[in-house]
Structure formats: structure tokens, C-alpha cells
N, C-alpha and C. Protein backbone atom coordinates (compact mmCIF):
# COMPACT_ATOMS: atom_id res chain seq x y z
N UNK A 1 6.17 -144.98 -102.59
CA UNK A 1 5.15 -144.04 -102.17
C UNK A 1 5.10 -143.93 -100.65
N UNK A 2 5.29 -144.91 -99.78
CA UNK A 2 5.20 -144.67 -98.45
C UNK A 2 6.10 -144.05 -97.79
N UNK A 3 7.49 -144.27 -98.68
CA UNK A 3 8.45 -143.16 -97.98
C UNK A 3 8.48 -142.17 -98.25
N UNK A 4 7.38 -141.80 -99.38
CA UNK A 4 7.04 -140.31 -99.69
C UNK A 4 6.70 -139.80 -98.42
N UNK A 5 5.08 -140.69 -98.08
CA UNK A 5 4.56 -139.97 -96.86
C UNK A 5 5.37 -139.80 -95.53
N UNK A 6 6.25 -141.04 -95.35
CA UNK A 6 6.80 -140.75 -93.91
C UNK A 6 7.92 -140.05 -93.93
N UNK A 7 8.43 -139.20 -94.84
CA UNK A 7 9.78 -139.00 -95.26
C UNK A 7 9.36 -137.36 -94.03
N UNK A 8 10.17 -137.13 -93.15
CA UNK A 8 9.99 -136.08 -92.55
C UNK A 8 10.36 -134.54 -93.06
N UNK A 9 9.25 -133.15 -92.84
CA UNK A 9 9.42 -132.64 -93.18
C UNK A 9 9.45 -131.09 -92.56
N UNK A 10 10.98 -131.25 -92.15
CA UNK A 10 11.18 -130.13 -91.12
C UNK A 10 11.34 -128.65 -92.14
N UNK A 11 11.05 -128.07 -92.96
CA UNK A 11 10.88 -127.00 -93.41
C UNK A 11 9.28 -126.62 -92.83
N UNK A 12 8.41 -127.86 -93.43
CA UNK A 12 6.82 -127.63 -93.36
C UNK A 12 6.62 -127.49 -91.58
N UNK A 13 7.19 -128.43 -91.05
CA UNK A 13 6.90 -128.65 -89.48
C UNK A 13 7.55 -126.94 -88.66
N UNK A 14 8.36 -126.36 -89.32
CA UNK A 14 8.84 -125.16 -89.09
C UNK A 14 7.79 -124.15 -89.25
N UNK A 15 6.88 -124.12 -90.68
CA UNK A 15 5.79 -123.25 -90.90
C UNK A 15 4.39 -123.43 -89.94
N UNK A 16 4.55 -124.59 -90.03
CA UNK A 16 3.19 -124.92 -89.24
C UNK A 16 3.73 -124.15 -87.78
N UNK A 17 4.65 -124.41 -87.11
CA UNK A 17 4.79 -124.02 -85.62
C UNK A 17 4.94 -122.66 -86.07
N UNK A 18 5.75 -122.15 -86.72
CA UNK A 18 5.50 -120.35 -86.86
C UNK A 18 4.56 -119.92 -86.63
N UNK A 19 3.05 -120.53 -87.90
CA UNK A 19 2.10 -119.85 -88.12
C UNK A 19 1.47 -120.03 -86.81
N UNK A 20 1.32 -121.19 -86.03
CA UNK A 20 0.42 -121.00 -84.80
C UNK A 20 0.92 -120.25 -83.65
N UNK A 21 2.58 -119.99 -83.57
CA UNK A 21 2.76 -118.99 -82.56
C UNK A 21 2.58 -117.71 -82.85
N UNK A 22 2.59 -117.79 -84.56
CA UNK A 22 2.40 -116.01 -84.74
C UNK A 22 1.36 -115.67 -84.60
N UNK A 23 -0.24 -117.20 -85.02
CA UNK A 23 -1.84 -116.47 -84.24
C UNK A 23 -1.77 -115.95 -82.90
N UNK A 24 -1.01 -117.15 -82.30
CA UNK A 24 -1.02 -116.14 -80.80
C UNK A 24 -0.49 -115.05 -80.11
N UNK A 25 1.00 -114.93 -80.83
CA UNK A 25 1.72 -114.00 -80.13
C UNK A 25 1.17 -112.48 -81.10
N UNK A 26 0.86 -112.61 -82.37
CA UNK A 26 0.12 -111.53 -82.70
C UNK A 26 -0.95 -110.91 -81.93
N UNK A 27 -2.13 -111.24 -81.86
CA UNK A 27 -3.01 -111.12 -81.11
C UNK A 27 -2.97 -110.93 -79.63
N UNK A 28 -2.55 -111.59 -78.93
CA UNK A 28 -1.81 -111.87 -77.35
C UNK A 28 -1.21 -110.36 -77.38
N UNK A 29 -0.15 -110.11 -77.97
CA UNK A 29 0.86 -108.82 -78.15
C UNK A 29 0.07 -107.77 -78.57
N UNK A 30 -1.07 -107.76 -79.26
CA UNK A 30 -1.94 -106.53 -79.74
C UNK A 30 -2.62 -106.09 -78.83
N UNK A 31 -3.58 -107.09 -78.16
CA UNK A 31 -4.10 -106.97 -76.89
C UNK A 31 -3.71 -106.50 -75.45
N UNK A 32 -1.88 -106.62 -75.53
CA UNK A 32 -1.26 -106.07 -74.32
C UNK A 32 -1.10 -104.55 -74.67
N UNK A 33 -0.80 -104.50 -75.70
CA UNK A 33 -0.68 -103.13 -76.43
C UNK A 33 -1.62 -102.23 -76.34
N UNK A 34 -2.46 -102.79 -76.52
CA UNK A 34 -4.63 -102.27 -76.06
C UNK A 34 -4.80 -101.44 -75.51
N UNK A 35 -4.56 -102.83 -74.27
CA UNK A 35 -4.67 -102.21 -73.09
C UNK A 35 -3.46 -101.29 -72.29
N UNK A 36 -3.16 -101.40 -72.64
CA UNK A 36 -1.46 -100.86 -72.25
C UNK A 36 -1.61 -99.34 -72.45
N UNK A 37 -1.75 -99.09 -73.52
CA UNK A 37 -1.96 -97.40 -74.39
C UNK A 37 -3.52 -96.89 -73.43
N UNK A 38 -4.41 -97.60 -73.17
CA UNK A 38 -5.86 -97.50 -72.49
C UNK A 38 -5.39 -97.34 -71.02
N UNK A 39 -5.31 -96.10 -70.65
CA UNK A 39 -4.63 -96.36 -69.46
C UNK A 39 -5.97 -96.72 -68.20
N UNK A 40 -6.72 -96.50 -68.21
CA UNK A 40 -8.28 -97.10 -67.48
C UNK A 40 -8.63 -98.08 -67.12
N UNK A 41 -7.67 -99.79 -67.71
CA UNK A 41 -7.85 -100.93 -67.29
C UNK A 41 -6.67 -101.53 -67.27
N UNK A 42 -6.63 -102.11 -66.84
CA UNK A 42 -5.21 -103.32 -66.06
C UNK A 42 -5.82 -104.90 -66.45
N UNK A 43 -4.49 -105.37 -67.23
CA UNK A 43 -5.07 -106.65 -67.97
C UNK A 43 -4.19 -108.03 -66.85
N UNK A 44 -3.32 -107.45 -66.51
CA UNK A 44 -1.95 -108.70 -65.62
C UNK A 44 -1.96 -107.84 -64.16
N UNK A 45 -2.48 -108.54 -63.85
CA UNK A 45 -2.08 -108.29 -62.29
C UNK A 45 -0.67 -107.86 -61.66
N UNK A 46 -0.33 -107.37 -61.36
CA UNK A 46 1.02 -106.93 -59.80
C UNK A 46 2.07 -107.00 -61.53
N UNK A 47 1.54 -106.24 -62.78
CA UNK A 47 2.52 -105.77 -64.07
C UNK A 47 2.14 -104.22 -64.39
N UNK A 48 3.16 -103.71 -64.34
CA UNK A 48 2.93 -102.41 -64.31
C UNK A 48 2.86 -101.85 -65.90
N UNK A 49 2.28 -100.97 -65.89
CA UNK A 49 1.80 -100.98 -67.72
C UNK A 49 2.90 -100.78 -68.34
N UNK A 50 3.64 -100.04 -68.25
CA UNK A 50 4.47 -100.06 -69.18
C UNK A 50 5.24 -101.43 -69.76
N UNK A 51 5.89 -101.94 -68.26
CA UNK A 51 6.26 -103.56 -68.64
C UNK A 51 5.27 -104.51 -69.65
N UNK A 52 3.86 -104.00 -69.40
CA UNK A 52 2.74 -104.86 -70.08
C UNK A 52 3.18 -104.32 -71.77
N UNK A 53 3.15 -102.87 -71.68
CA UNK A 53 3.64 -102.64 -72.59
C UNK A 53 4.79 -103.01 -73.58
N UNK A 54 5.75 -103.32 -73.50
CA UNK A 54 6.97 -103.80 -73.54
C UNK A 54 6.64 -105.12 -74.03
N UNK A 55 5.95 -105.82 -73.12
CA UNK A 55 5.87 -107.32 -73.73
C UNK A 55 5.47 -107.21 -74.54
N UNK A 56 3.49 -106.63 -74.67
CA UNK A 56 2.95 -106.28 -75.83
C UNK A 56 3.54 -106.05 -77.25
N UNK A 57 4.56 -105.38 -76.70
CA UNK A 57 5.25 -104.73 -78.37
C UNK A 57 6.09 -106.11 -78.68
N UNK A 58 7.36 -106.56 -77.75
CA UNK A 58 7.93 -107.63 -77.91
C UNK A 58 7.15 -108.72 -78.77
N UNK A 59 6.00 -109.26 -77.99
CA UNK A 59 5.26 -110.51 -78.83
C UNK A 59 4.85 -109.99 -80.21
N UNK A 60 3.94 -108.87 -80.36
CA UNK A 60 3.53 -108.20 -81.52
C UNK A 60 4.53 -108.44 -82.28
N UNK A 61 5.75 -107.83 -82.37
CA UNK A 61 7.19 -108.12 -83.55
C UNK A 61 7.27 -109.21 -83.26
N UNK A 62 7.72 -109.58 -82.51
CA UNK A 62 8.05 -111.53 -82.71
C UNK A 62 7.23 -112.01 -83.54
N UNK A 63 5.70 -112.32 -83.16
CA UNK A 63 4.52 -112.61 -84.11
C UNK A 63 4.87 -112.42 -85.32
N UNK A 64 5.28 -111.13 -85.70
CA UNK A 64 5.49 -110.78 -87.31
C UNK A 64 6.26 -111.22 -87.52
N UNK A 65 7.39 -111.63 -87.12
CA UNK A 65 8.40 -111.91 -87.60
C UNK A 65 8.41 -113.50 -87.48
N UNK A 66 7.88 -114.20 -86.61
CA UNK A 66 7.78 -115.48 -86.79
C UNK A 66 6.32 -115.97 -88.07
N UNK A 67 5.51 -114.83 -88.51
CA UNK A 67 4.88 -115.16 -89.42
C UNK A 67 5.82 -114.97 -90.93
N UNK A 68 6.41 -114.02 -91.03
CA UNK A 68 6.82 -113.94 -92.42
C UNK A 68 8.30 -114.96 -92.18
N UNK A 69 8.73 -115.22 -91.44
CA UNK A 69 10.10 -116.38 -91.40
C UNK A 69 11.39 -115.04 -91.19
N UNK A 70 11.54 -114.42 -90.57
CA UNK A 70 12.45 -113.09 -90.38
C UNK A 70 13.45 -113.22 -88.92
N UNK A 71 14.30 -114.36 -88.84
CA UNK A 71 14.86 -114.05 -87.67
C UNK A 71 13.86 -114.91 -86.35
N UNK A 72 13.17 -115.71 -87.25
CA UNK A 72 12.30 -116.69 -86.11
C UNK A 72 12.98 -117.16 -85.01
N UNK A 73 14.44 -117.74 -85.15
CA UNK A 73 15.24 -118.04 -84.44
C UNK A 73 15.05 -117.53 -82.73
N UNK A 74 15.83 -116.02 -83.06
CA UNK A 74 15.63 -114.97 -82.50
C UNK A 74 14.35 -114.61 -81.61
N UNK A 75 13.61 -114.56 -82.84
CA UNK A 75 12.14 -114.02 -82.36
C UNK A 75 11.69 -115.29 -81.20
N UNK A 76 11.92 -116.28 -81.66
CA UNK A 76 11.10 -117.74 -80.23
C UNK A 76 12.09 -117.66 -79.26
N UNK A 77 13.15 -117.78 -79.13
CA UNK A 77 13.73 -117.13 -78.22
C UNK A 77 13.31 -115.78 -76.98
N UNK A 78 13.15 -115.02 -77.79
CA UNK A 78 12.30 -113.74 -77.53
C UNK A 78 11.08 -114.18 -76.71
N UNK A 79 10.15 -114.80 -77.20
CA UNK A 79 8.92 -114.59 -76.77
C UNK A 79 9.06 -116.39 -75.72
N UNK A 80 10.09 -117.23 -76.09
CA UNK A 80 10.20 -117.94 -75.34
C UNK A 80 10.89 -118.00 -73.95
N UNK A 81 11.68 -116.62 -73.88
CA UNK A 81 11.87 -116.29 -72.49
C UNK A 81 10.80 -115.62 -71.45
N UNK A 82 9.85 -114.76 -72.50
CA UNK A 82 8.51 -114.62 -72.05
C UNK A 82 7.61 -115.36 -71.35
N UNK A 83 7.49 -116.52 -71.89
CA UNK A 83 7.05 -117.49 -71.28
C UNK A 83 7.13 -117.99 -69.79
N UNK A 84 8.73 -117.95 -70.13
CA UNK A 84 9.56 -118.41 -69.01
C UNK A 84 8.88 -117.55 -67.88
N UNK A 85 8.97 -115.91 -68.25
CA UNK A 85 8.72 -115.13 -66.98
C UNK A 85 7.03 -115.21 -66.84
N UNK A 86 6.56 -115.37 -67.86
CA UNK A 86 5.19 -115.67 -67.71
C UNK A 86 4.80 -116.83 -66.75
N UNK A 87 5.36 -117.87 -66.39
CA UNK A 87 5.18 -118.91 -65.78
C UNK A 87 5.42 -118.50 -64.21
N UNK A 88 7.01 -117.79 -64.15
CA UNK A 88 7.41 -117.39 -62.69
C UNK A 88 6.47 -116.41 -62.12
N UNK A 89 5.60 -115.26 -62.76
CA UNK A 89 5.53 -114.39 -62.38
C UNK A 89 3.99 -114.50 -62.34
N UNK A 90 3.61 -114.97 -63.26
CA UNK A 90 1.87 -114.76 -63.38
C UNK A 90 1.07 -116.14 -63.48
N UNK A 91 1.43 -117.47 -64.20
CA UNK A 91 0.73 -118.20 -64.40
C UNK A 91 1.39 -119.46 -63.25
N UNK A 92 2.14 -118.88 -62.52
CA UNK A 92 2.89 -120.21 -62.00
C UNK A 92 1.93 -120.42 -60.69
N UNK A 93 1.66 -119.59 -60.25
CA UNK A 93 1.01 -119.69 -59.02
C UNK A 93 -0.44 -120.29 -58.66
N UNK A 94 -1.42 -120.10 -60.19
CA UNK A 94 -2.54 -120.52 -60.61
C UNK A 94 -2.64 -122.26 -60.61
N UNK A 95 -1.54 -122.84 -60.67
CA UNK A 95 -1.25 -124.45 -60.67
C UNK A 95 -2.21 -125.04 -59.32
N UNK A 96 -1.77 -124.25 -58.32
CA UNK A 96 -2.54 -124.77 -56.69
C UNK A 96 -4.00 -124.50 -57.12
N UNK A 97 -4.30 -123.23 -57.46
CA UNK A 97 -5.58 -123.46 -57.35
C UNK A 97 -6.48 -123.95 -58.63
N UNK A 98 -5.64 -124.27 -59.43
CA UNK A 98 -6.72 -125.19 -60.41
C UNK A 98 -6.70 -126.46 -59.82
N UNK A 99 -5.86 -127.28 -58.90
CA UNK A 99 -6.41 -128.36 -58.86
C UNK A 99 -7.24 -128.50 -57.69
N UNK A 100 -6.88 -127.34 -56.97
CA UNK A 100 -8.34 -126.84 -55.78
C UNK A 100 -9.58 -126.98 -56.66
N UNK A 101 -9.54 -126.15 -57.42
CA UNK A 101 -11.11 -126.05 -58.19
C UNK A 101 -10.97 -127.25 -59.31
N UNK A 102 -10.76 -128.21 -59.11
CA UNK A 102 -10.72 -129.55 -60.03
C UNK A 102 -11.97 -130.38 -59.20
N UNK A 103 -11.64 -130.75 -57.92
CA UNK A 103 -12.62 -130.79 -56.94
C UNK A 103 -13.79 -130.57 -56.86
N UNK A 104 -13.93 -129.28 -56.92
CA UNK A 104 -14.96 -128.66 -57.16
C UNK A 104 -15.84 -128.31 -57.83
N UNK A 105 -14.92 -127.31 -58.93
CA UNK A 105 -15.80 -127.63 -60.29
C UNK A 105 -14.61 -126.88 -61.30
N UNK A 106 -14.24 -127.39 -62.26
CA UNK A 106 -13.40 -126.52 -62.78
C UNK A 106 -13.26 -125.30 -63.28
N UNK A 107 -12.31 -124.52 -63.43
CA UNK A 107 -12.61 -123.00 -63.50
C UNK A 107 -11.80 -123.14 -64.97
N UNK A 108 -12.50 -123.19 -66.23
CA UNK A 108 -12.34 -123.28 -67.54
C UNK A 108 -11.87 -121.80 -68.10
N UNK A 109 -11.46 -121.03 -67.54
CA UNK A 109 -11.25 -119.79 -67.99
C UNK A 109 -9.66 -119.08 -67.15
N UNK A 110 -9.47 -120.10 -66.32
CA UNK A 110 -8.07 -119.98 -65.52
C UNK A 110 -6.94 -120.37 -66.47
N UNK A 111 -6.07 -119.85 -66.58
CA UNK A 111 -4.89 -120.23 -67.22
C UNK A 111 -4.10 -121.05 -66.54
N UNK A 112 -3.56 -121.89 -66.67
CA UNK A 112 -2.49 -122.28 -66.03
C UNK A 112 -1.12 -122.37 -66.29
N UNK A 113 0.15 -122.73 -65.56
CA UNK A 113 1.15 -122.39 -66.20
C UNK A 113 1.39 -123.12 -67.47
N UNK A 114 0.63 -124.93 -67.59
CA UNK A 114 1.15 -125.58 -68.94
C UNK A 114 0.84 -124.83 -70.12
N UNK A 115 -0.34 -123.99 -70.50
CA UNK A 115 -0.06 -123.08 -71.32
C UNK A 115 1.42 -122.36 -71.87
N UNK A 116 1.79 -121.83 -71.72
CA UNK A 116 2.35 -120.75 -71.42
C UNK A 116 3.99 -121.73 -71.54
N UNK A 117 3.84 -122.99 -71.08
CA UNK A 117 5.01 -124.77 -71.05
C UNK A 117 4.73 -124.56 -72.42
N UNK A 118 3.59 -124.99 -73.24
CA UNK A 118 3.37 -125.66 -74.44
C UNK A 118 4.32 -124.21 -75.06
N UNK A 119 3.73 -123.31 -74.74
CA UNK A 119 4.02 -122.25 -75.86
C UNK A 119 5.51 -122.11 -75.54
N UNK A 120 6.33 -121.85 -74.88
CA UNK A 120 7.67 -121.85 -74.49
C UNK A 120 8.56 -123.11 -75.24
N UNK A 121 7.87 -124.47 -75.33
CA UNK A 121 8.69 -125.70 -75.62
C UNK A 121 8.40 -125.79 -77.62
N UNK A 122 6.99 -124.62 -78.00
CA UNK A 122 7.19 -124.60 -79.59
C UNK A 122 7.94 -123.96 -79.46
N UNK A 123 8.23 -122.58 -78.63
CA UNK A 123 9.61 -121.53 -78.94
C UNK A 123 10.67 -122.84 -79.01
N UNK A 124 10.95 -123.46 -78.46
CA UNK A 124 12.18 -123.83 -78.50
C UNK A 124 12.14 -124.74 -79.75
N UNK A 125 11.29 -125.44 -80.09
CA UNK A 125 11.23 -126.09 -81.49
C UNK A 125 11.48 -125.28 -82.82
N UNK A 126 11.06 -124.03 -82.82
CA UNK A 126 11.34 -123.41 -83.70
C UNK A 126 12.97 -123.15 -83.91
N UNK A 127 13.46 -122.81 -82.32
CA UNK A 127 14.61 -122.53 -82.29
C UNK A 127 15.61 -123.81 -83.14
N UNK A 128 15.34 -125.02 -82.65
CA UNK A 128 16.05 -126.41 -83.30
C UNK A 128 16.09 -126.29 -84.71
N UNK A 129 14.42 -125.81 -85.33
CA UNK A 129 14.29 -125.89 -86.48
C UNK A 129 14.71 -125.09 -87.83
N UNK A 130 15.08 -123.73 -86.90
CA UNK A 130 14.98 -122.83 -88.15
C UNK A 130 13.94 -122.21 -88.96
N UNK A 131 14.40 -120.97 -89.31
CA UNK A 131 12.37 -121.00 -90.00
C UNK A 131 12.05 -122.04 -91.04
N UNK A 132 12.99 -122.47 -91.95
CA UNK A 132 12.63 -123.57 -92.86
C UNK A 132 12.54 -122.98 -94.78
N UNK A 133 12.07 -123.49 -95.19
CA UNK A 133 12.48 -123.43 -96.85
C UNK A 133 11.65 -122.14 -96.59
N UNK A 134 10.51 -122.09 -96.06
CA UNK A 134 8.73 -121.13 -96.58
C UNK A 134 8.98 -119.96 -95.86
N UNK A 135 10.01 -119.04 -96.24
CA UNK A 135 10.22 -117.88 -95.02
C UNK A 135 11.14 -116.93 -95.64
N UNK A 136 11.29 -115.85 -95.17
CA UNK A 136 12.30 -114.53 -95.65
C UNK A 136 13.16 -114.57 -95.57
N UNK A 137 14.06 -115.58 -94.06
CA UNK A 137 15.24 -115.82 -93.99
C UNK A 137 15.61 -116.91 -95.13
N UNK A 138 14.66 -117.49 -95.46
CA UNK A 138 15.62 -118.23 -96.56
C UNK A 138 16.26 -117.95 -98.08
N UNK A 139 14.85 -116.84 -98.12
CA UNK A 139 14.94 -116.37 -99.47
C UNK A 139 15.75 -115.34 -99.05
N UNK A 140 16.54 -114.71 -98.39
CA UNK A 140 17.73 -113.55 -98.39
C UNK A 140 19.09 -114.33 -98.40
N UNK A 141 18.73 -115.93 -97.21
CA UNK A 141 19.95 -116.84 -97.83
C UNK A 141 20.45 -116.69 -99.23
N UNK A 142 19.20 -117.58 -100.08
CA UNK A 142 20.01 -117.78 -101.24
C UNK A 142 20.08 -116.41 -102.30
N UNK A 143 19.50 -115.39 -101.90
CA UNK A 143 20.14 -113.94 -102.62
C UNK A 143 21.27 -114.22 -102.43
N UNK A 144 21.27 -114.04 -100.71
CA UNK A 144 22.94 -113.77 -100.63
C UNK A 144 23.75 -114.62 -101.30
N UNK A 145 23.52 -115.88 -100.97
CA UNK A 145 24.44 -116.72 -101.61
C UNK A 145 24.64 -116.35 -103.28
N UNK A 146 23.71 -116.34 -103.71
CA UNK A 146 23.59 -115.66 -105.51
C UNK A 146 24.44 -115.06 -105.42
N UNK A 147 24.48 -113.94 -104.75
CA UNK A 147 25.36 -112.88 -104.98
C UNK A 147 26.78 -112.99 -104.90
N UNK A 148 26.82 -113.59 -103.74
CA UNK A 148 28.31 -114.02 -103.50
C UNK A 148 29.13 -115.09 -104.53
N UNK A 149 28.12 -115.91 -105.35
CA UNK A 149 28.83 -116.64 -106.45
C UNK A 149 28.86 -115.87 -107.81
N UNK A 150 28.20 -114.67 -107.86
CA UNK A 150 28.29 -113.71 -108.81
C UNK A 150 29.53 -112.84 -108.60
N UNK A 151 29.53 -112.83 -107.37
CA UNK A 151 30.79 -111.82 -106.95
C UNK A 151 32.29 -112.52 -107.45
N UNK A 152 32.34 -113.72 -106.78
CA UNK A 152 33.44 -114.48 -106.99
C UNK A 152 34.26 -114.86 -108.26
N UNK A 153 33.65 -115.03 -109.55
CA UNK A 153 34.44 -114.81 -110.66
C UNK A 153 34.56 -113.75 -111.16
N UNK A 154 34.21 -112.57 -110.39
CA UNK A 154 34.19 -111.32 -111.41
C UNK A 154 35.54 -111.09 -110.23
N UNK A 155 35.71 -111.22 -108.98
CA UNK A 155 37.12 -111.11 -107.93
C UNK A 155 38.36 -111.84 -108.53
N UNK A 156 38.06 -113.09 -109.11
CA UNK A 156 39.06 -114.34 -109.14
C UNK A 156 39.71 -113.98 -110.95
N UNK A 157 38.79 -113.04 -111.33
CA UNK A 157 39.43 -112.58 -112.81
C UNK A 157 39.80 -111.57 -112.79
């Protein structure tokens, strides 16, 4: 029984990280989209809407696609280079002054770049992992595979 429990389980550990990047990058990506189409407010600073746009849509599909298991691979990749530019471009600079306002008093509503770290280093976990048993890519695997061992004695006769 105990090596039941400790027996590791990288299909499940695959769903779990999907589902929490797809709460965010869904939402996150809907919201750039928002505002993006709203041309009256500006959500990212020194990002010009359309680019906002662009991401928006980017995370939005990723999201979906890292929720139903579709090319997750791909998709954290995707939204994990995001990150990347998310860090250089917008959240990297915020590092100095949160620990200015640490001092002071903290500013609980500042992002900083480890955000944006965490979410970039599940992209890459997903990437190691694969989407896992609980996903679309797997179930088109073993179609395919079905198919292809259906195919094969009806070729070989």
C-alpha cells in the first residue's frame, strides 16, 4: 500500500499543471483581448494594442488547448516564451522597486517578475511532461495507433 501512495504520477502531475495554467492563461488572454478590442483603455504599459492583442489571443488558445490536453507541448512553449518576454519587457523592471517598497510598506498589488518565473518554469514542466494519459493528445494517440494495427493485416494480406 505505501508504494501505492508514493508511486509517482506523471500523467496526473501533467493535468494538475495544465489545469492551473489554463485558469490563468484563459482568463489572463481574455482580458488582453478585452481590452485590446476596447480601444479607450490601455492595460500594459509602452505595449501597443495590437501586440496586447496578439498575446491575448496567443494565451486564450494556449489556455484551451492546455485545458483539453491538445498540443500542450507546443502550447507551454508558446505561452512560456511569453513569459520570457513578459519578464524582459514589463515585469522585469518592477524587481527594484518592490524591494524599495518592502521598506516601506509593501505594494501587494505590484507584480513582480517571479510571477511570471513560476509561470514560465510550469511551461517548461509541462513541456518535460507531456500532456499525460487525461488529454486529447492521448486519446488521438491511441486512435491512431488502433488504426494503424487495423491497417497492417489488412496491407500484410
Amino acid at each position: 500500500m505505501n508504494t501505492t501512495l508514493l508511486a509517482p504520477r506523471p500523467s496526473f502531475a501533467s493535468l494538475v499543471l495544465r489545469l492551473g495554467l489554463a485558469a490563468i492563461f484563459i482568463v489572463h488572454g481574455w482580458i488582453k483581448l478585452d481590452v485590446g478590442i476596447d480601444q479607450s483603455s490601455e492595460m500594459i504599459a509602452g505595449i501597443s494594442r495590437p501586440m496586447q492583442t496578439a498575446i491575448g489571443a496567443a494565451e486564450f488558445i494556449c489556455g484551451l488547448a492546455l485545458l483539453v490536453g491538445l498540443g500542450s507541448r507546443i502550447a507551454a512553449a508558446v505561452v512560456g516564451v511569453i513569459q520570457f518576454g513578459a519578464i524582459m519587457v514589463v515585469s522585469g523592471e518592477q524587481d527594484t522597486q518592490i524591494i524599495r517598497s518592502i521598506h516601506v510598506r509593501a505594494k501587494y498589488l505590484t507584480i513582480g517578475p517571479e510571477y511570471n518565473m513560476v509561470l514560465g518554469i510550469m511551461c517548461l514542466a509541462v513541456i518535460v511532461l507531456g500532456s499525460g494519459m487525461y488529454s486529447l493528445d492521448h486519446l488521438l494517440a491511441c486512435r491512431m495507433r488502433r488504426n494503424k494495427l487495423a491497417a497492417a493485416p489488412a496491407a500484410a494480406g
